[in-house]
C-alpha atoms as a PDB file:
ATOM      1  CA  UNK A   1     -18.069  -4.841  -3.809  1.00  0.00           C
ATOM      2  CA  UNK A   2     -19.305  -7.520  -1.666  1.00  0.00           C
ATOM      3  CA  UNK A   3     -19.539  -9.314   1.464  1.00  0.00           C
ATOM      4  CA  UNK A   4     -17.245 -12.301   2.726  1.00  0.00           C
ATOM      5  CA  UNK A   5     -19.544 -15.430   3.573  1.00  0.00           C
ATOM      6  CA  UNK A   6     -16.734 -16.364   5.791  1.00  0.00           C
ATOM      7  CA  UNK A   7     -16.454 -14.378   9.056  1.00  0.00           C
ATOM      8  CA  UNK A   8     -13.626 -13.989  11.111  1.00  0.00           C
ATOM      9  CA  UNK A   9     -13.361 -13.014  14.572  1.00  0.00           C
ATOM     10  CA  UNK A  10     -10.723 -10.218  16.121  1.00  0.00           C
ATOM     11  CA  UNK A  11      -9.299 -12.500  19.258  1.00  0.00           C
ATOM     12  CA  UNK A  12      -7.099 -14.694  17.665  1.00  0.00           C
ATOM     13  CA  UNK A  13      -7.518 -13.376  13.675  1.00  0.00           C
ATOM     14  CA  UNK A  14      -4.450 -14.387  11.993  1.00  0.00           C
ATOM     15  CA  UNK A  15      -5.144 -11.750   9.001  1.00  0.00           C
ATOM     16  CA  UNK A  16      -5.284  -8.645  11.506  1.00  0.00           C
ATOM     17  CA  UNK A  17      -2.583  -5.977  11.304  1.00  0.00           C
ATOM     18  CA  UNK A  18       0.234  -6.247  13.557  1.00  0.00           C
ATOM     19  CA  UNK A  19      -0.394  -2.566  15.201  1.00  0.00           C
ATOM     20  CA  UNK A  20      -3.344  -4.416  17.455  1.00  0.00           C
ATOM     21  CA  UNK A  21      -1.044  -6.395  19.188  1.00  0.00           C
ATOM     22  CA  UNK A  22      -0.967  -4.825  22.690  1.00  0.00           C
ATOM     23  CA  UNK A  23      -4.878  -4.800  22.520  1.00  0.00           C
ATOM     24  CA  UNK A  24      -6.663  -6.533  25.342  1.00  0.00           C
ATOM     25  CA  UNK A  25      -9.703  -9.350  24.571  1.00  0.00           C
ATOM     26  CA  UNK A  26     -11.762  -6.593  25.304  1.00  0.00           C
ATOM     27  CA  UNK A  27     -10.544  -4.359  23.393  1.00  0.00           C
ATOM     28  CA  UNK A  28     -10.627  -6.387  20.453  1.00  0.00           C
ATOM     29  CA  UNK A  29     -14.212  -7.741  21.242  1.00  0.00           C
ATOM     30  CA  UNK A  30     -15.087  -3.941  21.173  1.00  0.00           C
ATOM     31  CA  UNK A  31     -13.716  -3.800  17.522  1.00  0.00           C
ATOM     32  CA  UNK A  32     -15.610  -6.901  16.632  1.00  0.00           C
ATOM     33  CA  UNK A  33     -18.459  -5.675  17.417  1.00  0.00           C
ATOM     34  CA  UNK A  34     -18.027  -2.540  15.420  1.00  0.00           C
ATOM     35  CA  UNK A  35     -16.348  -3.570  12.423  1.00  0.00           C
ATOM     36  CA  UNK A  36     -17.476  -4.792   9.294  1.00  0.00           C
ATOM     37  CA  UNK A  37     -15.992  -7.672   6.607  1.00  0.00           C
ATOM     38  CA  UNK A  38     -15.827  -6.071   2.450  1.00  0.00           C
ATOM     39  CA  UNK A  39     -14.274  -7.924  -0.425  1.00  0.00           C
ATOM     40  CA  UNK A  40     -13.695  -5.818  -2.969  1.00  0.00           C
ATOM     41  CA  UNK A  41     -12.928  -6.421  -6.289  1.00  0.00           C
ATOM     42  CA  UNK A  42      -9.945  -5.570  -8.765  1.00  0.00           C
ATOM     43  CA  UNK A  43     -10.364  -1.731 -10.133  1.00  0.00           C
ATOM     44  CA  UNK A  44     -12.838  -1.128  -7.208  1.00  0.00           C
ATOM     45  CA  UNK A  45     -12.672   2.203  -5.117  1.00  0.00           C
ATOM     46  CA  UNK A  46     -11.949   1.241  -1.290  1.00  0.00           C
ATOM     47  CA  UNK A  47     -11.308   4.602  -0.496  1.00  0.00           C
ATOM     48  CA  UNK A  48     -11.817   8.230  -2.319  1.00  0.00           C
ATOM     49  CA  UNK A  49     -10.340  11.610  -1.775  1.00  0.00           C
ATOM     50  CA  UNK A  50     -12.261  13.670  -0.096  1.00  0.00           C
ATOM     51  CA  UNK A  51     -14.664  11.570   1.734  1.00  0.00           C
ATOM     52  CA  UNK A  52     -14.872  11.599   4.968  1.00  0.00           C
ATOM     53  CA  UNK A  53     -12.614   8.906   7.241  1.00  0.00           C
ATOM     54  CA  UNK A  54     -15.484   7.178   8.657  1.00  0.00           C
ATOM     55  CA  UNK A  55     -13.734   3.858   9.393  1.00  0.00           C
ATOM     56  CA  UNK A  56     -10.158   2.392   9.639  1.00  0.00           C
ATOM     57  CA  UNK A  57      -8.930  -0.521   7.552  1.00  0.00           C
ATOM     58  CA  UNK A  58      -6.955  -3.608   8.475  1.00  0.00           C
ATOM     59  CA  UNK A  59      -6.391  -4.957   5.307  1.00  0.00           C
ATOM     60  CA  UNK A  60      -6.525  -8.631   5.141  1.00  0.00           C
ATOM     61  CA  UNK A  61      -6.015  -9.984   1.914  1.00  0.00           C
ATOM     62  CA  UNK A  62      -5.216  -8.872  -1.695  1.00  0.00           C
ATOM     63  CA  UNK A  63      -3.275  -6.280  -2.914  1.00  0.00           C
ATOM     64  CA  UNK A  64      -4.466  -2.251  -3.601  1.00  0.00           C
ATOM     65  CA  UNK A  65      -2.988   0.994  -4.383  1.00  0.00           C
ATOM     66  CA  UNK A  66      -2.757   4.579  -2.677  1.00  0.00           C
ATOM     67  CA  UNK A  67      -2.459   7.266  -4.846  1.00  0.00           C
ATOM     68  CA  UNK A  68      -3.484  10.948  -4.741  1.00  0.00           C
ATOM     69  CA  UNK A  69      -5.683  12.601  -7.635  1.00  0.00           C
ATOM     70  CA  UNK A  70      -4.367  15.446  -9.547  1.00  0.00           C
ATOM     71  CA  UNK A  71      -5.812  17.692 -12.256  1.00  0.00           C
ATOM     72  CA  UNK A  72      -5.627  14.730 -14.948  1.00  0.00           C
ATOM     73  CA  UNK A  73      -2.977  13.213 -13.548  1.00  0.00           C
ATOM     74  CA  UNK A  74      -2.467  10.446 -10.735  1.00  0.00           C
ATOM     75  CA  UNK A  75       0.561   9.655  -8.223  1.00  0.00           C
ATOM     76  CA  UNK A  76       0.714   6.037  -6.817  1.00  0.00           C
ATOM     77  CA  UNK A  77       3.062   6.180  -3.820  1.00  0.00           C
ATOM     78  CA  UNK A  78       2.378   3.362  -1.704  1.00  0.00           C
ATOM     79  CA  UNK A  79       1.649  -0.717  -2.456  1.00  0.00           C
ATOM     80  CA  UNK A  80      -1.191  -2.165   0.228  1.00  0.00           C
ATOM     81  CA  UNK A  81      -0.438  -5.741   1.181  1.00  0.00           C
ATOM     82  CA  UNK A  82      -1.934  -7.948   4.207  1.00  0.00           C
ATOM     83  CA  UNK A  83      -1.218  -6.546   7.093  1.00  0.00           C
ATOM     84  CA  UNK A  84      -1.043  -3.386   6.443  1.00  0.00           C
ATOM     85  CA  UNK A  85      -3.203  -0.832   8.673  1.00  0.00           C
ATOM     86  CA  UNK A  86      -4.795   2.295   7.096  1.00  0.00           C
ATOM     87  CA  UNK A  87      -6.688   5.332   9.404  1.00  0.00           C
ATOM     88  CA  UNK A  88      -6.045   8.078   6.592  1.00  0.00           C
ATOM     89  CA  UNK A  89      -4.290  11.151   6.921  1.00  0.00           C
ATOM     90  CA  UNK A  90      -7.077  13.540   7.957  1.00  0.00           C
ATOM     91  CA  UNK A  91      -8.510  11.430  10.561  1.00  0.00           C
ATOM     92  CA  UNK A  92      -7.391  14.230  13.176  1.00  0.00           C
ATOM     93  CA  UNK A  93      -7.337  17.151  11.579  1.00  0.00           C
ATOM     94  CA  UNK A  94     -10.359  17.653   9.194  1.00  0.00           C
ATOM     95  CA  UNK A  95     -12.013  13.735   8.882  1.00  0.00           C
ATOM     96  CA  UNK A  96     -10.927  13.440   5.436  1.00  0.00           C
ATOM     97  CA  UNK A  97      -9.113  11.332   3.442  1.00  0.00           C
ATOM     98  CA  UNK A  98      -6.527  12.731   0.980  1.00  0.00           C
ATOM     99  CA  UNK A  99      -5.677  10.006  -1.152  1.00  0.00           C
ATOM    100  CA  UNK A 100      -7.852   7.046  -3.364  1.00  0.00           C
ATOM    101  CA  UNK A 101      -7.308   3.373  -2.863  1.00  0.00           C
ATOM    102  CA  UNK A 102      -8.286   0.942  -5.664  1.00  0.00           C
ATOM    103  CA  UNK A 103      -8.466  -2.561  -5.442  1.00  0.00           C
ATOM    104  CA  UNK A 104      -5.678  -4.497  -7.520  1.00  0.00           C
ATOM    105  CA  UNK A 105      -6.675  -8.230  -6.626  1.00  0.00           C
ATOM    106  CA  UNK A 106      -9.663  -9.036  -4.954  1.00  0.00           C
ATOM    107  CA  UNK A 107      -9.235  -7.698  -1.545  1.00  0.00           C
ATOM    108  CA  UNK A 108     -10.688  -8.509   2.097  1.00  0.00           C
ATOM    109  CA  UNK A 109     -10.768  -5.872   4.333  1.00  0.00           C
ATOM    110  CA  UNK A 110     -11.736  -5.043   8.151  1.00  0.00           C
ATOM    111  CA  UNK A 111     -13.811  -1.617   7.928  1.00  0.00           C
ATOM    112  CA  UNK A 112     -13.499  -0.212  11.257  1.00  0.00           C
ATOM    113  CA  UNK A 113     -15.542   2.804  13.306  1.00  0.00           C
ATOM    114  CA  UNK A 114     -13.003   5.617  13.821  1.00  0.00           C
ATOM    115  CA  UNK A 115     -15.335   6.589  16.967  1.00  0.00           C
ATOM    116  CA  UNK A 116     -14.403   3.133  18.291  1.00  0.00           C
ATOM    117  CA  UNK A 117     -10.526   3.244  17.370  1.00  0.00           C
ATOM    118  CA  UNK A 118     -10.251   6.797  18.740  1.00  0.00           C
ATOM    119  CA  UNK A 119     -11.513   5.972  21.712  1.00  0.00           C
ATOM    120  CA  UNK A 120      -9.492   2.841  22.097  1.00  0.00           C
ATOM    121  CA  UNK A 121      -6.487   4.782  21.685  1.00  0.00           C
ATOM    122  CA  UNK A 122      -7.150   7.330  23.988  1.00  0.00           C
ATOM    123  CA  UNK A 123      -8.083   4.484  27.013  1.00  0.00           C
ATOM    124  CA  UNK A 124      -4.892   2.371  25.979  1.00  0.00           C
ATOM    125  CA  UNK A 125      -1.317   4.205  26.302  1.00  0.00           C
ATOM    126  CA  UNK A 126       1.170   1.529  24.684  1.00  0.00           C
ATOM    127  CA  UNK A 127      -1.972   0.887  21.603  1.00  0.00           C
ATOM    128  CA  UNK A 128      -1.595   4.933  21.438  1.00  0.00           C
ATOM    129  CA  UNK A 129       2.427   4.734  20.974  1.00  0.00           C
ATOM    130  CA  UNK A 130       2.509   2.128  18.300  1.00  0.00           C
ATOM    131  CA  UNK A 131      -0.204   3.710  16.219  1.00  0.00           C
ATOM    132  CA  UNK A 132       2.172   6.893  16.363  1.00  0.00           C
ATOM    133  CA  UNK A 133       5.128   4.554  15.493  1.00  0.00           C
ATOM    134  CA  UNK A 134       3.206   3.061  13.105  1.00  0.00           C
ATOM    135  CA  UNK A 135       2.458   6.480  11.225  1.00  0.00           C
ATOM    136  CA  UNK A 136       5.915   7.976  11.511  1.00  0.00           C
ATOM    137  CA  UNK A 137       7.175   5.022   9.729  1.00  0.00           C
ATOM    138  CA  UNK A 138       4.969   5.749   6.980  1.00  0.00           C
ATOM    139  CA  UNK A 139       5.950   9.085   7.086  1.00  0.00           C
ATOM    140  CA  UNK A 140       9.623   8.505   6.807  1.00  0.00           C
ATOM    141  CA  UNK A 141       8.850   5.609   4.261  1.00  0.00           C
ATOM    142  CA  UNK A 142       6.805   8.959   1.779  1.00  0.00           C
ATOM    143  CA  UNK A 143       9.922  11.614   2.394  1.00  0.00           C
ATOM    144  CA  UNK A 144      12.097   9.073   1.391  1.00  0.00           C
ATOM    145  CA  UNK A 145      10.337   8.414  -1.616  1.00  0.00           C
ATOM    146  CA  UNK A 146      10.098  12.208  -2.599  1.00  0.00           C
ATOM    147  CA  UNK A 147      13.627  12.717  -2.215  1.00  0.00           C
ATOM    148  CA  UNK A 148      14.443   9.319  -4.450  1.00  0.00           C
ATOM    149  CA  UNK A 149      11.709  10.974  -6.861  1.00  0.00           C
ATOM    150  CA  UNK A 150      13.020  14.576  -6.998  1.00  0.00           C
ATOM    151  CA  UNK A 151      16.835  13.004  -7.421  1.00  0.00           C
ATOM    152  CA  UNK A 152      16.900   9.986  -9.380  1.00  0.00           C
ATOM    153  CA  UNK A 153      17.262   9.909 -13.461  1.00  0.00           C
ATOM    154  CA  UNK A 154      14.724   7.683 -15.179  1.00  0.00           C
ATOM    155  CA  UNK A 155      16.915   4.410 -14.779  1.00  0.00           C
ATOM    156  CA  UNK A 156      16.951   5.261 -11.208  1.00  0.00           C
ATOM    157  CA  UNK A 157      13.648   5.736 -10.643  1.00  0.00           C
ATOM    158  CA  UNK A 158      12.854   2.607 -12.816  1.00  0.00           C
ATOM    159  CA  UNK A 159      15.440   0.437 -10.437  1.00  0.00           C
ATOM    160  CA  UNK A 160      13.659   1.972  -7.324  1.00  0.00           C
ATOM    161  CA  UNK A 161      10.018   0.113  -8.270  1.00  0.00           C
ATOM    162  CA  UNK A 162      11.154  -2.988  -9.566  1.00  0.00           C
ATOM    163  CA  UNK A 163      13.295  -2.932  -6.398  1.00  0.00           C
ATOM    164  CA  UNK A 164      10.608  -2.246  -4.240  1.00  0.00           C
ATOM    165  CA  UNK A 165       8.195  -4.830  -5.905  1.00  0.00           C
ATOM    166  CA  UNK A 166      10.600  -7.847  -5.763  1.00  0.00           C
ATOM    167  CA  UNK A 167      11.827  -7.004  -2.059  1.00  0.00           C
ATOM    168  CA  UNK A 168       8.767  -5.397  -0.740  1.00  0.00           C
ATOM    169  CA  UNK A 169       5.768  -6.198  -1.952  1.00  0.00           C
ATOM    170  CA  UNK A 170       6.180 -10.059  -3.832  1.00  0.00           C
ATOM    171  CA  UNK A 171       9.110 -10.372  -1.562  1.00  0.00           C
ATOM    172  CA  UNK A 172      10.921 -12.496  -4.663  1.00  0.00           C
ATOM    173  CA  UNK A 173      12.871 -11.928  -7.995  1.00  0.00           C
ATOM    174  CA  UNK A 174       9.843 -13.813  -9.960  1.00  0.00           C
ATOM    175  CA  UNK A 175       6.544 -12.466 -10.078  1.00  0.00           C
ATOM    176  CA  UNK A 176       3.390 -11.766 -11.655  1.00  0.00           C
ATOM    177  CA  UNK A 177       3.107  -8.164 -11.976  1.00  0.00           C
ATOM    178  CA  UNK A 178      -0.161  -6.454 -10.976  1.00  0.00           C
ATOM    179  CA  UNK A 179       0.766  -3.292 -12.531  1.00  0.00           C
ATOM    180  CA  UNK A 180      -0.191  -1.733 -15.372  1.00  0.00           C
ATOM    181  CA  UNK A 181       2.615   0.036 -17.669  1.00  0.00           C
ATOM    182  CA  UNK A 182       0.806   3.080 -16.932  1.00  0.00           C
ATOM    183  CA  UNK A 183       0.209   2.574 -13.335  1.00  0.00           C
ATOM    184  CA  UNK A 184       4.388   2.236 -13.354  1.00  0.00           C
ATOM    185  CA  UNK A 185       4.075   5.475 -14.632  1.00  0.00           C
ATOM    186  CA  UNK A 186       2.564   6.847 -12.600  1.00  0.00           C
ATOM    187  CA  UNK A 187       4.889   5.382  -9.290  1.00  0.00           C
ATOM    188  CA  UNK A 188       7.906   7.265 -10.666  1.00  0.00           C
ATOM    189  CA  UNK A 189       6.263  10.206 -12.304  1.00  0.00           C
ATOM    190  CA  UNK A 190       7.254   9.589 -15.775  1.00  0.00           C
ATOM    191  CA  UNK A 191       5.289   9.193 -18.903  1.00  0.00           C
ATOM    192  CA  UNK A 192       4.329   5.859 -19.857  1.00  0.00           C
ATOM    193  CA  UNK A 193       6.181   5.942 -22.953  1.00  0.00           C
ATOM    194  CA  UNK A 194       9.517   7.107 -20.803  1.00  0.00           C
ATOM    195  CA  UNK A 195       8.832   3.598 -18.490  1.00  0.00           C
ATOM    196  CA  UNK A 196       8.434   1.408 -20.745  1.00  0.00           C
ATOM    197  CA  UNK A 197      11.514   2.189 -22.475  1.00  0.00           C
ATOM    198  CA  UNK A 198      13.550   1.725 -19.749  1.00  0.00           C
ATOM    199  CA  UNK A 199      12.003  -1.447 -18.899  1.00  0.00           C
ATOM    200  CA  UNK A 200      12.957  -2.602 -21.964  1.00  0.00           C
ATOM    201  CA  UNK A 201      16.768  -1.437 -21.941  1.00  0.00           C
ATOM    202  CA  UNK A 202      16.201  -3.438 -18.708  1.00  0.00           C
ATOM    203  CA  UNK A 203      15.285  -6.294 -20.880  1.00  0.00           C
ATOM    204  CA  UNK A 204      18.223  -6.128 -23.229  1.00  0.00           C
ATOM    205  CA  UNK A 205      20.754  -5.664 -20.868  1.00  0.00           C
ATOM    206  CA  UNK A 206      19.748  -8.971 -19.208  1.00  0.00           C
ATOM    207  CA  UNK A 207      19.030  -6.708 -15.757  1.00  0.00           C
ATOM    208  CA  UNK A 208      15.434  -8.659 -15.622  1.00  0.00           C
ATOM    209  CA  UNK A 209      13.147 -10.875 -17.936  1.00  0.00           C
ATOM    210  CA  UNK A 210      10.008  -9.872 -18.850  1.00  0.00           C
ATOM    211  CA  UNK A 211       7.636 -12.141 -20.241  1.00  0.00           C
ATOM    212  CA  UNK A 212       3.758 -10.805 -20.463  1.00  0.00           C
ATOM    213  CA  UNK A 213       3.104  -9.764 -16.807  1.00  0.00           C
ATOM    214  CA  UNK A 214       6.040 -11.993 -15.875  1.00  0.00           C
ATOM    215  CA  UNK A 215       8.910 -10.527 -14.158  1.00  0.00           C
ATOM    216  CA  UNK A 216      12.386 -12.224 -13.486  1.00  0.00           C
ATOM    217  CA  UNK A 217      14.820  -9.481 -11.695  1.00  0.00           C
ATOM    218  CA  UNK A 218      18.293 -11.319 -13.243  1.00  0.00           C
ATOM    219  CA  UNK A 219      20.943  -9.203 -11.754  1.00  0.00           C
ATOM    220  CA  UNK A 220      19.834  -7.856  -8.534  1.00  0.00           C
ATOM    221  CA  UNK A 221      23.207  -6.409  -7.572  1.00  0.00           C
ATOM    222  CA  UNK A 222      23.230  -4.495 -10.852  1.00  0.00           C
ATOM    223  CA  UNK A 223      19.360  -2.887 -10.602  1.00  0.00           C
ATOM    224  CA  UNK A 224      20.369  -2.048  -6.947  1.00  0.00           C
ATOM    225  CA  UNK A 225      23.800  -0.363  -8.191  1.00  0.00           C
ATOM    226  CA  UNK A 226      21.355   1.516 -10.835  1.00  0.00           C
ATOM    227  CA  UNK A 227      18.930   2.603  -7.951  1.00  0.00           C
ATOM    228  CA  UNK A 228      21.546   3.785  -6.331  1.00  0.00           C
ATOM    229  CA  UNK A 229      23.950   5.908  -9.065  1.00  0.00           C
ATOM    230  CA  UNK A 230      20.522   6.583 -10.203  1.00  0.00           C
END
């Protein structure tokens, strides 16, 4: 972990999440002055379970993942990209965060007092609504993936992440893949050896190319048929 040499400022920031929109110069000033620029590097903890949800993040730039530690055993269910705001489940109920975040690529981030965001919120009615839009979304966005989890076969499940990395996350049908074969693994909740033989029925069925950490999705219509018979 280190620090950026180059520091941004809030007003006008065109890394900062889109949830502090309807904040005021002020307001963001006030932010400024509490916040505090981290680069972190890939396999490097941003975030641990259990610790206490001192700050906020507004992630900048990079790429990480969420997951939640088991007993020998780890669930990634969520991609971080720029843009993306993180204030961690317990930061109302107990001030502790549930889930581990892990650098993929080298990372900026905007660590944030939670004293100062609370308060924010509290002052500012329209900054209080989005942050509860903002979390509901992410709500809906975890059931969903549950339900696709507790339903889908293993081609389904398969379809679902190489779906959600082409669309969602590299927003294209060729990428560089920043996942592991375990790490997909652990996204659908399948063994490792399970995932990467349906990746490669993938392969021979001309659904994608896969070439190292190279990814071509070749029939798009046909994973998305998959994801959903799956």
């Amino acid at each position: 972990m280190s620090s950026n040499s180059i520091q941004y400022q809030c007003v006008g920031c065109m890394f900062q999440s889109s949830i502090f929109k309807l904040l005021s110069a002020d307001e963001l000033n006030k932010i400024d002055r509490s916040r505090v620029e981290v680069t972190y590097h890939p396999g490097e903890t941003i975030i641990k379970q259990g610790t206490a949800c001192t700050h906020v993040i507004s992630f900048a730039q990079g790429l990480a993942k969420m997951y939640l530690e088991g007993e020998g055993k780890h669930v990634i269910f969520r991609l971080i990209v720029p843009g993306d705001f993180i204030s961690g489940t317990g930061l109302f109920v107990n001030n502790r965060h549930h889930y581990t975040m892990t650098a993929l690529r080298e990372s900026r981030i905007c660590l944030i007092d939670s004293l100062v965001f609370i308060e924010i919120l509290r002052s500012n009615q329209q900054f209080w609504e989005e942050y509860l839009k903002h979390t509901q979304t992410r709500q809906i966005f975890y059931m969903d993936k549950l339900l696709r989890l507790s339903q889908k076969n293993s081609r389904g499940r398969i379809a679902d992440i190489l779906l959600y990395l082409s669309n969602d996350i590299y927003k294209s049908n060729n990428f560089e893949m920043d996942l592991s074969a375990h790490e997909i693994a652990e996204m659908t909740s399948m063994s490792k050896e399970s995932a990467a033989k349906i990746i490669k029925e993938f392969c021979q069925e001309n659904i994608i190319c896969m070439d190292d950490n190279f990814i071509k999705v070749e029939n798009p219509s046909l994973l998305s048929q998959i994801s959903k018979k799956g």
